[in-house]
PDB file of N, CA and C in Angstrom:
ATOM      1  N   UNK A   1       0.845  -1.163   0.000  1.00  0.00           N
ATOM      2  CA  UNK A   1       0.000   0.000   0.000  1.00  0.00           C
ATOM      3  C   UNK A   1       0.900   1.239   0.000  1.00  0.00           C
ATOM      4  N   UNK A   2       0.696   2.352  -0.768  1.00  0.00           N
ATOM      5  CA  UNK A   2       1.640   3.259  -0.664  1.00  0.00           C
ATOM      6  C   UNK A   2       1.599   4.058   0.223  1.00  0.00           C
ATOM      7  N   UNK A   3       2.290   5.088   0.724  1.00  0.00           N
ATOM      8  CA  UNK A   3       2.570   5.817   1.906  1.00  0.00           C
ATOM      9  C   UNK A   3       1.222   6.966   2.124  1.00  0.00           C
ATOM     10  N   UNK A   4       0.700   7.313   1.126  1.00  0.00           N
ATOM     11  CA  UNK A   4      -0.071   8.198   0.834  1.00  0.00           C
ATOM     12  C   UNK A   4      -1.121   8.115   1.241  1.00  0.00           C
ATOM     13  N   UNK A   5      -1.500   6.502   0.994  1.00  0.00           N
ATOM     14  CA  UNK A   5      -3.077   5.991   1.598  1.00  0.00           C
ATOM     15  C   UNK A   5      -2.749   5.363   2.852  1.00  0.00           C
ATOM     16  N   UNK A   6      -1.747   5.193   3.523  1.00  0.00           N
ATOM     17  CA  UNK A   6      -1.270   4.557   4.729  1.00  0.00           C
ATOM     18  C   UNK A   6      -1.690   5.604   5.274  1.00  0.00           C
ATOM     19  N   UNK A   7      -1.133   6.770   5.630  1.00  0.00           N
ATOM     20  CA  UNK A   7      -1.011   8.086   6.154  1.00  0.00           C
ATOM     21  C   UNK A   7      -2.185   8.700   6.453  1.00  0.00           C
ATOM     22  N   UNK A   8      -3.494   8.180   5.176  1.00  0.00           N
ATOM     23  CA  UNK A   8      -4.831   8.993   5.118  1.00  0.00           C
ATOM     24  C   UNK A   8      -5.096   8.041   5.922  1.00  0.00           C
ATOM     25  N   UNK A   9      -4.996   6.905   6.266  1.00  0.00           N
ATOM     26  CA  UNK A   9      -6.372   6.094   6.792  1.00  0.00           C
ATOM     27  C   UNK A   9      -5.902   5.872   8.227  1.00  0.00           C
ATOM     28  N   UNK A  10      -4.510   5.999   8.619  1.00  0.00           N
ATOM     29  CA  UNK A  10      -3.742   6.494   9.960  1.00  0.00           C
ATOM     30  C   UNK A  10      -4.318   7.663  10.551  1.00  0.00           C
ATOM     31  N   UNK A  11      -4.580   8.822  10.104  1.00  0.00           N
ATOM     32  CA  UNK A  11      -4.703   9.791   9.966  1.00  0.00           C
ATOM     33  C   UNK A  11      -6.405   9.868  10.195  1.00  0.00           C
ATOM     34  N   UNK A  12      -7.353   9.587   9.515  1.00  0.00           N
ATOM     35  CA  UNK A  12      -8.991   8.994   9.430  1.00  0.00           C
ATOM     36  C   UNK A  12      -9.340   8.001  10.889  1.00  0.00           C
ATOM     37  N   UNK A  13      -8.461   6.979  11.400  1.00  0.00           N
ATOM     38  CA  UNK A  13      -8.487   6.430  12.522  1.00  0.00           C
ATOM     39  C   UNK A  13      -8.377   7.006  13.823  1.00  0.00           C
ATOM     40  N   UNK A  14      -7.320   7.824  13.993  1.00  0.00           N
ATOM     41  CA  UNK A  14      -6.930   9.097  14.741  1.00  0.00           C
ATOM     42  C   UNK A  14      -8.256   9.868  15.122  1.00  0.00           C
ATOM     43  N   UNK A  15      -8.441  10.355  14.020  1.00  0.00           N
ATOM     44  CA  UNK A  15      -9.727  11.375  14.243  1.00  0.00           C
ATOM     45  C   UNK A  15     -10.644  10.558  14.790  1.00  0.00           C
ATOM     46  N   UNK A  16     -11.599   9.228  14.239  1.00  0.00           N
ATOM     47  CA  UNK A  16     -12.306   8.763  14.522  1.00  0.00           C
ATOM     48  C   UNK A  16     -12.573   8.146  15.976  1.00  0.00           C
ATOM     49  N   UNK A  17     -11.153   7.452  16.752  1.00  0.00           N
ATOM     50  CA  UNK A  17     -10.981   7.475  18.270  1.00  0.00           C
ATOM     51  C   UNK A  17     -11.130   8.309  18.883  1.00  0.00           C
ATOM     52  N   UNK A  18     -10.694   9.702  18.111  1.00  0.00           N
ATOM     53  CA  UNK A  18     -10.494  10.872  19.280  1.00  0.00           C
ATOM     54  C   UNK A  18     -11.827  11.031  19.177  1.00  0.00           C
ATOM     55  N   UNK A  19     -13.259  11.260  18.263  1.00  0.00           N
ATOM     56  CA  UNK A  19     -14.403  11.958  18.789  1.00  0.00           C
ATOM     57  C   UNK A  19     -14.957  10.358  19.272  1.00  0.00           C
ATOM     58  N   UNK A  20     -14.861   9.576  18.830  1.00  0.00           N
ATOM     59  CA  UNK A  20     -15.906   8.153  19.459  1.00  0.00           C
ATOM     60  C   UNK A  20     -15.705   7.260  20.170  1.00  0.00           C
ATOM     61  N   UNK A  21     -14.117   7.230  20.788  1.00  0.00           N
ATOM     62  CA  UNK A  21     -13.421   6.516  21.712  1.00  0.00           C
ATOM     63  C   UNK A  21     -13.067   5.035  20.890  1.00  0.00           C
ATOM     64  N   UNK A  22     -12.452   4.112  21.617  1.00  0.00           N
ATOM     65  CA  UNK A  22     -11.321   3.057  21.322  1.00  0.00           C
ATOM     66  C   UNK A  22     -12.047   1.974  20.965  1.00  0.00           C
ATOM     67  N   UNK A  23     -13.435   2.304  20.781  1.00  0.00           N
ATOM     68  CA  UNK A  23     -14.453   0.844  20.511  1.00  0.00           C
ATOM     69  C   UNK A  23     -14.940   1.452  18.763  1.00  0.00           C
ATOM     70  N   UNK A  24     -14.768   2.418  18.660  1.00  0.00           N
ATOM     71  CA  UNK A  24     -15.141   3.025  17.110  1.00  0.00           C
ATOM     72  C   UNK A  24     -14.706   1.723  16.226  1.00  0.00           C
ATOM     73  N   UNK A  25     -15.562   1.583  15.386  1.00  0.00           N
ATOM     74  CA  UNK A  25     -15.326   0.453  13.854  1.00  0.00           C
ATOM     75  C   UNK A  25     -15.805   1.559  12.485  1.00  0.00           C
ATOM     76  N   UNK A  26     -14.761   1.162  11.616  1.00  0.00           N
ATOM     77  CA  UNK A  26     -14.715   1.509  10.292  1.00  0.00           C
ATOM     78  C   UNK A  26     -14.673   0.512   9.218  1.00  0.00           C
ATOM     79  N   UNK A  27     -15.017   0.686   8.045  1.00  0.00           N
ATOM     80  CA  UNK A  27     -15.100   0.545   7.016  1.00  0.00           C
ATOM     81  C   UNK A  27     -14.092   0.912   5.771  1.00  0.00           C
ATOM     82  N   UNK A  28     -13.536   0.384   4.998  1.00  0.00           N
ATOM     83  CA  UNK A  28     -12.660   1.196   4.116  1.00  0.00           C
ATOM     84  C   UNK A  28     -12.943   2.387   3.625  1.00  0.00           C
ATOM     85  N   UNK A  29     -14.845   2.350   3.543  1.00  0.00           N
ATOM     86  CA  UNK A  29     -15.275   3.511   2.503  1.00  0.00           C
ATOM     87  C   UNK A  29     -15.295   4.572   4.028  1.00  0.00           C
ATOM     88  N   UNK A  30     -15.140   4.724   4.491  1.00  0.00           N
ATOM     89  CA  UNK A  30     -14.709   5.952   5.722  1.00  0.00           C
ATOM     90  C   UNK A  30     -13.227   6.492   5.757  1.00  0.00           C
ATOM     91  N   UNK A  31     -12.302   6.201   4.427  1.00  0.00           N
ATOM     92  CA  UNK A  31     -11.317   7.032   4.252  1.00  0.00           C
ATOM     93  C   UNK A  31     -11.027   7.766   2.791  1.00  0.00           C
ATOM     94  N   UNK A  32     -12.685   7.408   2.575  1.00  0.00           N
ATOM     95  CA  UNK A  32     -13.009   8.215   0.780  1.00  0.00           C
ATOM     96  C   UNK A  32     -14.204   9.384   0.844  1.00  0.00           C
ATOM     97  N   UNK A  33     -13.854  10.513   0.205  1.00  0.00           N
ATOM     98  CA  UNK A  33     -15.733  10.679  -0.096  1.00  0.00           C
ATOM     99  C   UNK A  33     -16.580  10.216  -0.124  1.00  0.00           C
ATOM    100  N   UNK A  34     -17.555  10.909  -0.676  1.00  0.00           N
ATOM    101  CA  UNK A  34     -19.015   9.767  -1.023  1.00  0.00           C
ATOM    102  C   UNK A  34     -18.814   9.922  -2.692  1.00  0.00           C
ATOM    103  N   UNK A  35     -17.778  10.563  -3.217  1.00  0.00           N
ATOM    104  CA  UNK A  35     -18.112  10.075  -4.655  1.00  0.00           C
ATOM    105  C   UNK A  35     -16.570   9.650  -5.170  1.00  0.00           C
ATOM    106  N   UNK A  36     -16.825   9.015  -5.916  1.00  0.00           N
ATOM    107  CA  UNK A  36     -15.452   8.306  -6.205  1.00  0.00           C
ATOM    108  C   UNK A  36     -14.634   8.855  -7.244  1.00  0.00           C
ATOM    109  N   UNK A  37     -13.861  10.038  -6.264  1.00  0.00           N
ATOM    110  CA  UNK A  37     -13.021  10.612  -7.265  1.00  0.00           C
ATOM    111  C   UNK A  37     -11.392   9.920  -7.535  1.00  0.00           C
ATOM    112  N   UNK A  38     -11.337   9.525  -7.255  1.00  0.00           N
ATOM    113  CA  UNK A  38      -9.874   8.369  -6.842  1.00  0.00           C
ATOM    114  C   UNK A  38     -10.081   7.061  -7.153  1.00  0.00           C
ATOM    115  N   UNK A  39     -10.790   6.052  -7.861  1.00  0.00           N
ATOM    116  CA  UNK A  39     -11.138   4.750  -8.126  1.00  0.00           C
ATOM    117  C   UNK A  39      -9.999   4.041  -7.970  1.00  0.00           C
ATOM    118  N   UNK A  40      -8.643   4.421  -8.415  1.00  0.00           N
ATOM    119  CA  UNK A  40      -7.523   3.304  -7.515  1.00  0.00           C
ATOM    120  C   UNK A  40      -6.649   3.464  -6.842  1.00  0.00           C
ATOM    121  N   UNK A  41      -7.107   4.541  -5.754  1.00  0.00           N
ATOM    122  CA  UNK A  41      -6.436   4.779  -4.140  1.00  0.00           C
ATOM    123  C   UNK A  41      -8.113   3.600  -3.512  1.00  0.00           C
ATOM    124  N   UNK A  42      -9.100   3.914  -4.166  1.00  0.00           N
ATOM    125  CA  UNK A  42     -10.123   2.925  -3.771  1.00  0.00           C
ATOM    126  C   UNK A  42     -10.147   1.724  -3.768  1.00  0.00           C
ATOM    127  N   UNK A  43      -9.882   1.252  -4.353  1.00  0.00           N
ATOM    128  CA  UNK A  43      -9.695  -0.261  -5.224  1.00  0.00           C
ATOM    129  C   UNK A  43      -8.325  -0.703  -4.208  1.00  0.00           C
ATOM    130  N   UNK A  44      -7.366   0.447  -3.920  1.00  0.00           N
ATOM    131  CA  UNK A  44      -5.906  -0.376  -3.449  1.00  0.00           C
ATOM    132  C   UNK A  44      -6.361  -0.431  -2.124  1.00  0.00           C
ATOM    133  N   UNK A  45      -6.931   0.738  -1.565  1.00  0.00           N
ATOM    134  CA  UNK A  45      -7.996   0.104   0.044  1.00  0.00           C
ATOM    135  C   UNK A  45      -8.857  -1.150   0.044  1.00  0.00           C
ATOM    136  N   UNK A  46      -9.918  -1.060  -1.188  1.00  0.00           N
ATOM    137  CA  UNK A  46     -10.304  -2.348  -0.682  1.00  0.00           C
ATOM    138  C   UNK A  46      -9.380  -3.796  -1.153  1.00  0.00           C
ATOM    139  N   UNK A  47      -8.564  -3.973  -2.235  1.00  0.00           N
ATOM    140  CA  UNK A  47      -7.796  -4.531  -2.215  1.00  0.00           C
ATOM    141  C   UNK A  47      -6.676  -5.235  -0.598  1.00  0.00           C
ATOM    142  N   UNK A  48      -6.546  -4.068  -0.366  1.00  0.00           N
ATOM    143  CA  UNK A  48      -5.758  -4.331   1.143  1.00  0.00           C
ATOM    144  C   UNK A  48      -6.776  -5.188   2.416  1.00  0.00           C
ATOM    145  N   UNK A  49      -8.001  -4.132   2.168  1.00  0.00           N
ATOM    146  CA  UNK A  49      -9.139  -4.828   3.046  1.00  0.00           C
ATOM    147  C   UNK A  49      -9.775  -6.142   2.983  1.00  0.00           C
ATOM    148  N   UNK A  50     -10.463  -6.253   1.617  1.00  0.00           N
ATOM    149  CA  UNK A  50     -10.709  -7.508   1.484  1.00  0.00           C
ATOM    150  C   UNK A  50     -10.256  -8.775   0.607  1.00  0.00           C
ATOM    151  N   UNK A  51      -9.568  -8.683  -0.174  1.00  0.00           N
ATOM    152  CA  UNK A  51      -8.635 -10.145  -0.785  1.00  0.00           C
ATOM    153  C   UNK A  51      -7.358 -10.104   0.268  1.00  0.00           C
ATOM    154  N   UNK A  52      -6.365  -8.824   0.939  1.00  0.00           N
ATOM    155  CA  UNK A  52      -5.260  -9.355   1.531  1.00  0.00           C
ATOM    156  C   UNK A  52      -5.765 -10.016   2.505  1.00  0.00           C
ATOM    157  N   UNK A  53      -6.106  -9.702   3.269  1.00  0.00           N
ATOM    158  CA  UNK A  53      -6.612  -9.138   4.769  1.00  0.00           C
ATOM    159  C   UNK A  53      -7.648 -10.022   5.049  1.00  0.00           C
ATOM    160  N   UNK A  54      -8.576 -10.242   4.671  1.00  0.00           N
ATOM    161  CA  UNK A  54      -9.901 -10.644   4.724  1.00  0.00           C
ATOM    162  C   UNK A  54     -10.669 -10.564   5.894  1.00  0.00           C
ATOM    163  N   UNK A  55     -10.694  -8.867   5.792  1.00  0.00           N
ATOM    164  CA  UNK A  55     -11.328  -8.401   7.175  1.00  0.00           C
ATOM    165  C   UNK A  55     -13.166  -8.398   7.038  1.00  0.00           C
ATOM    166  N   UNK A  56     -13.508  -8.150   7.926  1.00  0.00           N
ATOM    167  CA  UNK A  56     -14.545  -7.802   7.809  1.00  0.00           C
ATOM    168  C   UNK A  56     -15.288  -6.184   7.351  1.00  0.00           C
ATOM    169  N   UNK A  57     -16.789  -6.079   7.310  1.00  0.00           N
ATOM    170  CA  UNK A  57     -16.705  -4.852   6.924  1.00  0.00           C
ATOM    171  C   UNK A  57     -16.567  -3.456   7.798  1.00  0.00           C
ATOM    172  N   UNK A  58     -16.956  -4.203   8.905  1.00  0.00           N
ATOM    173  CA  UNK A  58     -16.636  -3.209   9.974  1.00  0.00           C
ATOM    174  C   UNK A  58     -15.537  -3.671  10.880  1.00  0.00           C
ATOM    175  N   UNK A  59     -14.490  -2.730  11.462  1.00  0.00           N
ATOM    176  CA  UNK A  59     -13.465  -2.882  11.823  1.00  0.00           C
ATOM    177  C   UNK A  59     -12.673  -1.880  12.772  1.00  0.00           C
ATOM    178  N   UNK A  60     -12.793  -2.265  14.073  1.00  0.00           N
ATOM    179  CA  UNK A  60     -12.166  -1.792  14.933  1.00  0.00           C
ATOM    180  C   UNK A  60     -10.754  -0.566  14.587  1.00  0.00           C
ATOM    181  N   UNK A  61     -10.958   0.735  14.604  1.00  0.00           N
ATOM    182  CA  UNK A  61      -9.975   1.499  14.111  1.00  0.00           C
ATOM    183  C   UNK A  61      -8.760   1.459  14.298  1.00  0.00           C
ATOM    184  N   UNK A  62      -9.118   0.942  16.178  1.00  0.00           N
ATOM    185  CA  UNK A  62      -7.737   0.740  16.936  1.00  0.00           C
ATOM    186  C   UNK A  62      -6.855  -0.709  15.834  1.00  0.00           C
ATOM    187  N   UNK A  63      -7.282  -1.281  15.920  1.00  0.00           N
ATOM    188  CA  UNK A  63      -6.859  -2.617  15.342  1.00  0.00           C
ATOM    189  C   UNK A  63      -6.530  -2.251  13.468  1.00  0.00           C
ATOM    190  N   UNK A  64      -7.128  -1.603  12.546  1.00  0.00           N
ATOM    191  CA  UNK A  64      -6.560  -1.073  11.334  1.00  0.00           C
ATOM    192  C   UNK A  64      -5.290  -0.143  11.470  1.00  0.00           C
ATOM    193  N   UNK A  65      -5.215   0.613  12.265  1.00  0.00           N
ATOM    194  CA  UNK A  65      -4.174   1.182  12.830  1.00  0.00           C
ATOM    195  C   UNK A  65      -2.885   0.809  13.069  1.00  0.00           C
ATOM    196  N   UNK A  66      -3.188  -0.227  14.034  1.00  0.00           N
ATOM    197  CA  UNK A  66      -2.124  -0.813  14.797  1.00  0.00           C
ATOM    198  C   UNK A  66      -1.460  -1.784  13.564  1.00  0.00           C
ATOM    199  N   UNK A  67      -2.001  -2.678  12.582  1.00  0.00           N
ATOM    200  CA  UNK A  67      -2.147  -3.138  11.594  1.00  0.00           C
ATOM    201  C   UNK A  67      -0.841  -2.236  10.316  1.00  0.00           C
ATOM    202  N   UNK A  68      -1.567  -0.748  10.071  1.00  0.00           N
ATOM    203  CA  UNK A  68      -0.736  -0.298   9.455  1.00  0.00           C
ATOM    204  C   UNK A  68       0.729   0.237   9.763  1.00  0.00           C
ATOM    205  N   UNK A  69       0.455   0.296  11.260  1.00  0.00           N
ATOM    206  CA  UNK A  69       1.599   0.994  11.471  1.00  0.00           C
ATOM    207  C   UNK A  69       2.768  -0.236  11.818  1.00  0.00           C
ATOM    208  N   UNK A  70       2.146  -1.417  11.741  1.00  0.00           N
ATOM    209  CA  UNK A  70       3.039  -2.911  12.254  1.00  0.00           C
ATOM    210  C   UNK A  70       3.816  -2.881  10.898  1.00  0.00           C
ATOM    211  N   UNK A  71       3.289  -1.990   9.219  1.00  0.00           N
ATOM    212  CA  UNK A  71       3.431  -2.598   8.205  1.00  0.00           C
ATOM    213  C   UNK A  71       2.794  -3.885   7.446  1.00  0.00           C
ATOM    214  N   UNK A  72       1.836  -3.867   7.866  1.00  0.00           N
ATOM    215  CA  UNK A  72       0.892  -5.128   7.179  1.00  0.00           C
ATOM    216  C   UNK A  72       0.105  -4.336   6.262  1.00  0.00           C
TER     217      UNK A  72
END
């Protein structure tokens, strides 16, 4: 995943703990608009999300986080 979308969705997690606390769950599409101006910074999120990963659709922020910043 490149540094760019690492950084946004590091960055999107952050925020999301700080207003909803350490139980908050996300989704990939919670580090895009609602319209898809980027189709493969999109595609390389859900790529990461669901064929690497095979997370679910909702997902503990703390745990995507910890995840990216391990380098996975």
């Amino acid at each position: 995943m490149r540094q760019e979308l690492r950084s946004k969705i590091i960055a999107v997690c952050d925020k999301k703990i700080a207003s909803k606390g350490d139980n908050v769950g996300v989704s990939f599409y919670a580090f895009f608009a609602n319209k898809n101006d980027d189709p493969e910074l999109l595609m390389e999120a859900a790529t990461w999300w669901i064929q690497i990963h095979k997370l679910d659709h909702f997902v503990k922020a703390l745990k995507i986080k910890q995840m990216l910043v391990d380098g996975l």
